[in-house]
Structures are given as structure tokens and as C-alpha cells.
N, C-alpha and C. Protein backbone atom coordinates (compact mmCIF):
# COMPACT_ATOMS: atom_id res chain seq x y z
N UNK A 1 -19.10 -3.35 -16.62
CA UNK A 1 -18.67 -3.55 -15.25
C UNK A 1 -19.17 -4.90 -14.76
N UNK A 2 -18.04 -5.47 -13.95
CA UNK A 2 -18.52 -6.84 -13.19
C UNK A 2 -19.84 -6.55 -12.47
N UNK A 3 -20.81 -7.48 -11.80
CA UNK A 3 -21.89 -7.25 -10.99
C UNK A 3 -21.06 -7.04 -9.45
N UNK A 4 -19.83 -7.61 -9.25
CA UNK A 4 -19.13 -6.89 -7.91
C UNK A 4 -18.86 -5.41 -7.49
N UNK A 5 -19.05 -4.91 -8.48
CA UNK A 5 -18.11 -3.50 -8.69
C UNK A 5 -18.41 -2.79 -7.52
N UNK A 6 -19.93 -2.04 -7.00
CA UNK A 6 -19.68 -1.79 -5.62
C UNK A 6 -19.08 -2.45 -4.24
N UNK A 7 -18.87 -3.65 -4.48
CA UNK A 7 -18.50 -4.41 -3.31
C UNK A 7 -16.82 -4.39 -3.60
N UNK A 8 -16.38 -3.87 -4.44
CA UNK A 8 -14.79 -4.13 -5.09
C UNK A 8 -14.32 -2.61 -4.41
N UNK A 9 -15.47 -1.63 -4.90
CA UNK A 9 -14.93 -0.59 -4.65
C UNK A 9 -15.32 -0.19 -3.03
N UNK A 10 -16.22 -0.62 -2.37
CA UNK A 10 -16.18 -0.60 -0.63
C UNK A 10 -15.39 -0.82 -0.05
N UNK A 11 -14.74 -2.32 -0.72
CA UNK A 11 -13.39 -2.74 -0.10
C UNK A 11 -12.39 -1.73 -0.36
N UNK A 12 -12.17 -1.04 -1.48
CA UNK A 12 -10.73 -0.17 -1.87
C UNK A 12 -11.28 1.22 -0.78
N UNK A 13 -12.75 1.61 -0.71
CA UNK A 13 -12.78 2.62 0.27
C UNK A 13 -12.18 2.66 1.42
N UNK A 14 -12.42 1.01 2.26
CA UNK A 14 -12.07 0.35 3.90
C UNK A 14 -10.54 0.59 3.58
N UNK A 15 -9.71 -0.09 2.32
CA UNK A 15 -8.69 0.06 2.41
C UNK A 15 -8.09 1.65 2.68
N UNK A 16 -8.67 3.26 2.07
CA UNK A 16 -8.59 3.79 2.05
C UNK A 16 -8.70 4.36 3.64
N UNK A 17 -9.70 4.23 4.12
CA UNK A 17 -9.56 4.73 5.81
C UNK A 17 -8.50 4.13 6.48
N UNK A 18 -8.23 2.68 6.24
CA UNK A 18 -7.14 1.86 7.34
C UNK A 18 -5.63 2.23 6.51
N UNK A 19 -5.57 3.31 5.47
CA UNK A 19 -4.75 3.78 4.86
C UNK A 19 -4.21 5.11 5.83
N UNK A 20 -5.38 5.87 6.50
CA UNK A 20 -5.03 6.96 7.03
C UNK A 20 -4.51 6.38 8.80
N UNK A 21 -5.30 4.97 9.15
CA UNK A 21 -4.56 5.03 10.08
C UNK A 21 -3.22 4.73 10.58
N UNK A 22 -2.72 3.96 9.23
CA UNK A 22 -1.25 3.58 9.26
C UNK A 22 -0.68 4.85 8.84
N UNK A 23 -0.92 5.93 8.17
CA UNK A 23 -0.77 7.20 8.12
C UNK A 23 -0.33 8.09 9.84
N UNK A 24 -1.26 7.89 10.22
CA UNK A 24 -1.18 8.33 11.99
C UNK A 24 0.55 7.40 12.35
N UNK A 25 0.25 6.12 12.19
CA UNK A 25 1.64 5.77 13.14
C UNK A 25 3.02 6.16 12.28
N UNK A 26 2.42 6.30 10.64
CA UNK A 26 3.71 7.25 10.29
C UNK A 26 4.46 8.41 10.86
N UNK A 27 3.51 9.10 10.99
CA UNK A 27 3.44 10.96 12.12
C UNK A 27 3.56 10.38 13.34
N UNK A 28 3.51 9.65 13.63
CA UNK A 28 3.31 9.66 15.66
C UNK A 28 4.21 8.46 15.91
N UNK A 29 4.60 7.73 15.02
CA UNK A 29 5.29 6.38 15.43
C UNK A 29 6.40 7.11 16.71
N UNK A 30 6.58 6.17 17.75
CA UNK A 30 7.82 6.23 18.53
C UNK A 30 8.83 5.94 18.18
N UNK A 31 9.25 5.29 17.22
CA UNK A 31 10.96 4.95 16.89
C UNK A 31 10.35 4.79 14.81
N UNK A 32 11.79 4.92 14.39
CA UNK A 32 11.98 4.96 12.87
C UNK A 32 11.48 3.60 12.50
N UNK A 33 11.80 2.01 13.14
CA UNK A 33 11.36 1.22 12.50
C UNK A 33 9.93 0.69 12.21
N UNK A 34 9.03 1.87 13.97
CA UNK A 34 7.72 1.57 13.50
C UNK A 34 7.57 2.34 12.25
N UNK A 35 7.59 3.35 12.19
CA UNK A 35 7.56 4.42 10.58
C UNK A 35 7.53 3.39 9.70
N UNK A 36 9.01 3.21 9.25
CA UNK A 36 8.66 1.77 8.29
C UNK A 36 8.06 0.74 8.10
N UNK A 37 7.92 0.19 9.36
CA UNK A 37 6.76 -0.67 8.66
C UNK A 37 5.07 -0.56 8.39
N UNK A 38 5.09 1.07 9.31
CA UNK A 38 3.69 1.43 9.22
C UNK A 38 3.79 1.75 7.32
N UNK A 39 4.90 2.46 6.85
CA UNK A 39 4.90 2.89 5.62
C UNK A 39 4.57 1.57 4.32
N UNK A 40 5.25 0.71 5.13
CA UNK A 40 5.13 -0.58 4.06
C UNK A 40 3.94 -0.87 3.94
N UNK A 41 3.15 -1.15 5.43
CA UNK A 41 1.80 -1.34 5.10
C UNK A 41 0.80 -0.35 3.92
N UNK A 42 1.33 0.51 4.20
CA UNK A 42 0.21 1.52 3.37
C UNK A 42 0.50 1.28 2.03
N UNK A 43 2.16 1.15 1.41
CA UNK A 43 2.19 0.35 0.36
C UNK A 43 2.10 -0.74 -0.16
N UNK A 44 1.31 -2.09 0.74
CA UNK A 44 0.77 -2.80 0.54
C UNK A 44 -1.20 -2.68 0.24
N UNK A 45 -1.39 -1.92 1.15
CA UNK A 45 -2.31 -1.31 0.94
C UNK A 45 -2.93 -0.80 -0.28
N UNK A 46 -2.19 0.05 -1.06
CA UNK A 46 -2.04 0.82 -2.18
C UNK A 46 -1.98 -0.11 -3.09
N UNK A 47 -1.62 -1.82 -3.26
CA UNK A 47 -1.41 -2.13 -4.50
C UNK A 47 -2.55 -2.69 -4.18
N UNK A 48 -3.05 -3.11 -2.94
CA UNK A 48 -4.32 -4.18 -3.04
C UNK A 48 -5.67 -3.27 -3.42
N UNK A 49 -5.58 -1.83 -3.26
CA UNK A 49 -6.68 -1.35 -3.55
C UNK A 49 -6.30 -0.72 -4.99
N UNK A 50 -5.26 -0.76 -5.72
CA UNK A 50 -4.85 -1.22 -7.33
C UNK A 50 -5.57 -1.97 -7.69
N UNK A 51 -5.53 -3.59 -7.09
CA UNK A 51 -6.04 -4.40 -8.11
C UNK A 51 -7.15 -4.58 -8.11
N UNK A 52 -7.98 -3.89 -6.47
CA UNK A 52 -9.30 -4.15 -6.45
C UNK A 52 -9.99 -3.16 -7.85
N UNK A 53 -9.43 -1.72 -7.85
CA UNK A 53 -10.15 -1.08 -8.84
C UNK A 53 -9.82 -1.40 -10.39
N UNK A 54 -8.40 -2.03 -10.50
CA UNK A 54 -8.47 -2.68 -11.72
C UNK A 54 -9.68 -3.97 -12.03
N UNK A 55 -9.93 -4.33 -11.10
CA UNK A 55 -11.07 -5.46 -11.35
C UNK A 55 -12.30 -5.29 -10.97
N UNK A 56 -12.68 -4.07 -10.48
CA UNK A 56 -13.74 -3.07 -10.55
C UNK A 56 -14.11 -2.63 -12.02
N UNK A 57 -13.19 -1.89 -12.40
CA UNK A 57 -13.69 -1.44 -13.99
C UNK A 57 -12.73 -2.22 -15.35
N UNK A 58 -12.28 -3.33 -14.68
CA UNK A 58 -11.42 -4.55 -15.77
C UNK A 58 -10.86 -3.59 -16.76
N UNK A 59 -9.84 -2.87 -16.27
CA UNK A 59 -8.95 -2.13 -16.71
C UNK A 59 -7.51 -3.04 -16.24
N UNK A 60 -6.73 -3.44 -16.86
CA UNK A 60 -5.88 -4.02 -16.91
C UNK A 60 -4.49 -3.25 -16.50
N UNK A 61 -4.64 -2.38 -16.87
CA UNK A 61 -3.57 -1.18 -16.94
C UNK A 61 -3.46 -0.87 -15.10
N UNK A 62 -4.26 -1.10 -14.15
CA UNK A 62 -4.29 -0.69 -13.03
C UNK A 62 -3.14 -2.04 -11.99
N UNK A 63 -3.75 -2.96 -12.36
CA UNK A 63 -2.89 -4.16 -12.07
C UNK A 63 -1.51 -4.06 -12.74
N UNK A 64 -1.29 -3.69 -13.84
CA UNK A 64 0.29 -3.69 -14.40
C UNK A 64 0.77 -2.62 -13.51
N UNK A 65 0.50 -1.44 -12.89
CA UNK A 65 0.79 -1.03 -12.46
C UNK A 65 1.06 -1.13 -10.91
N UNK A 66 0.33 -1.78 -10.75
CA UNK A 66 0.21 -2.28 -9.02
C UNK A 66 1.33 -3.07 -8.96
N UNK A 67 1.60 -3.98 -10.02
CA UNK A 67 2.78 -4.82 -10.18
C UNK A 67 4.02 -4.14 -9.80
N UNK A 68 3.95 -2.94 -11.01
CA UNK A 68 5.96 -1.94 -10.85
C UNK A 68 5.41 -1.22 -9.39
N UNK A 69 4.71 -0.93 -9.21
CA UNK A 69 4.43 -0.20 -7.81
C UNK A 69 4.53 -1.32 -6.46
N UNK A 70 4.56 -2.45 -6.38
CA UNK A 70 4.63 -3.13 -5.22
C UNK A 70 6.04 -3.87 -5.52
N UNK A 71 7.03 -3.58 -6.79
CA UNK A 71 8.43 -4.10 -6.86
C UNK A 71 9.45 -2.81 -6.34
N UNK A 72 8.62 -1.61 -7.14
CA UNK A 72 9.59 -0.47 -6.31
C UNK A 72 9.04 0.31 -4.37
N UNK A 73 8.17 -0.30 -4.62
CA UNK A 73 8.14 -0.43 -2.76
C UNK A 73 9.13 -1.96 -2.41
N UNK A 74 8.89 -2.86 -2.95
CA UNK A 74 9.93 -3.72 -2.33
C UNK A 74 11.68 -3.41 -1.84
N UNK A 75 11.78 -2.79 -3.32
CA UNK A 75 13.15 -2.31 -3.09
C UNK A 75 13.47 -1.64 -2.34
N UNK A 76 12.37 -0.09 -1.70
CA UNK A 76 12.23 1.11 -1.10
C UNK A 76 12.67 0.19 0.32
N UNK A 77 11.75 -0.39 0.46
CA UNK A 77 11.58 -1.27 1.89
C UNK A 77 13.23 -1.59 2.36
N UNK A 78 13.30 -2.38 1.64
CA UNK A 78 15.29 -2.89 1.36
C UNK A 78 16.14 -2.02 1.68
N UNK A 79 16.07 -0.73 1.28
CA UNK A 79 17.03 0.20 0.93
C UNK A 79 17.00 0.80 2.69
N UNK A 80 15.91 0.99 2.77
CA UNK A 80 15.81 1.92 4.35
C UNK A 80 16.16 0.84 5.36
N UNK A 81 15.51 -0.57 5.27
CA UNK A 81 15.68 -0.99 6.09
C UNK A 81 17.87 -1.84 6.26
N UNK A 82 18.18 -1.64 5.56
CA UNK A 82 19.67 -1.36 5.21
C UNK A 82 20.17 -0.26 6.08
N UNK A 83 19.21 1.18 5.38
CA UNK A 83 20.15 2.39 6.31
C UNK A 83 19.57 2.54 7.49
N UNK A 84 18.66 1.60 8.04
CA UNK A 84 18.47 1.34 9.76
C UNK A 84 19.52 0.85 9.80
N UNK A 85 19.56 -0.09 9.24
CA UNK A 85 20.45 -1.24 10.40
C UNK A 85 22.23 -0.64 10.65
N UNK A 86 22.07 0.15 9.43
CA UNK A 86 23.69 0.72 9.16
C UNK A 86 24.12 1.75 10.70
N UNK A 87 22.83 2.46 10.81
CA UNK A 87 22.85 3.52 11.63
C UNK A 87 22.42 3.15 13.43
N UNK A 88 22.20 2.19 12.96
CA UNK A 88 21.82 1.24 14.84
C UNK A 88 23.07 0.76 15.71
């Protein structure tokens, strides 16, 4: 393990709480487009605390994954924000 590793993984914890509060404006948002972008955040979220724990325990495999996981949220993003605009 790097000598960062608790400070890698504190950060992926912080990410983890400010995970639940974009969680809240998912459930409580007032209109569909906050939803989405509260949702995007959390999948931004999700890859940055990917690569933090891939470079926590220099597992490589966590980052390749953060990779296909922040291209198929890209698309996700695309797709809804399409069937907003279709339905506005």
C-alpha cells in the first residue's frame, strides 16, 4: 500500500456521505431535471471514489472500471436528458 492510503480512503468516505446527500435531492428534488443532475453528480461521484480506491490499494482493475462506468453514465445522462427535452 501507498503511505496515502488512509488519506485516499477518507476522501472516498467524504465522497460517500456527500453521496447520500445528492441522494436526498434525488427523493425530494422539485422538478425531474433537478433529479438528473443530482443523479449525475453521484455518478461522478462514484467514479472519483473508483479511482481514489484504485490508488488506495494500486489495483488497476478499479480505474478500468471507473473508466466503462463514467462512459455508460455519460450516455445514461444523454439519453434522459433527450427524453426531458422530448417531453417539455
Amino acid at each position: 500500500m501507498i503511505p496515502l492510503t488512509n488519506e485516499l480512503l477518507a476522501c472516498a468516505g467524504a465522497l460517500a456521505a456527500l453521496m447520500l446527500v445528492c441522494l436526498l435531492r434525488v427523493a425530494k428534488g422539485p422538478t425531474a431535471p433537478d433529479r438528473v443532475v443530482a443523479a449525475d453528480a453521484i455518478n461522478t461521484m462514484v467514479v472519483v471514489a473508483m479511482v481514489l480506491i484504485g490508488g488506495a490499494f494500486r489495483e488497476v482493475i478499479y480505474i478500468d472500471i471507473a473508466i466503462i462506468y463514467s462512459m455508460l453514465s455519460f450516455a445514461s445522462t444523454l439519453f434522459i436528458a433527450k427524453h426531458l427535452e422530448a417531453n417539455a
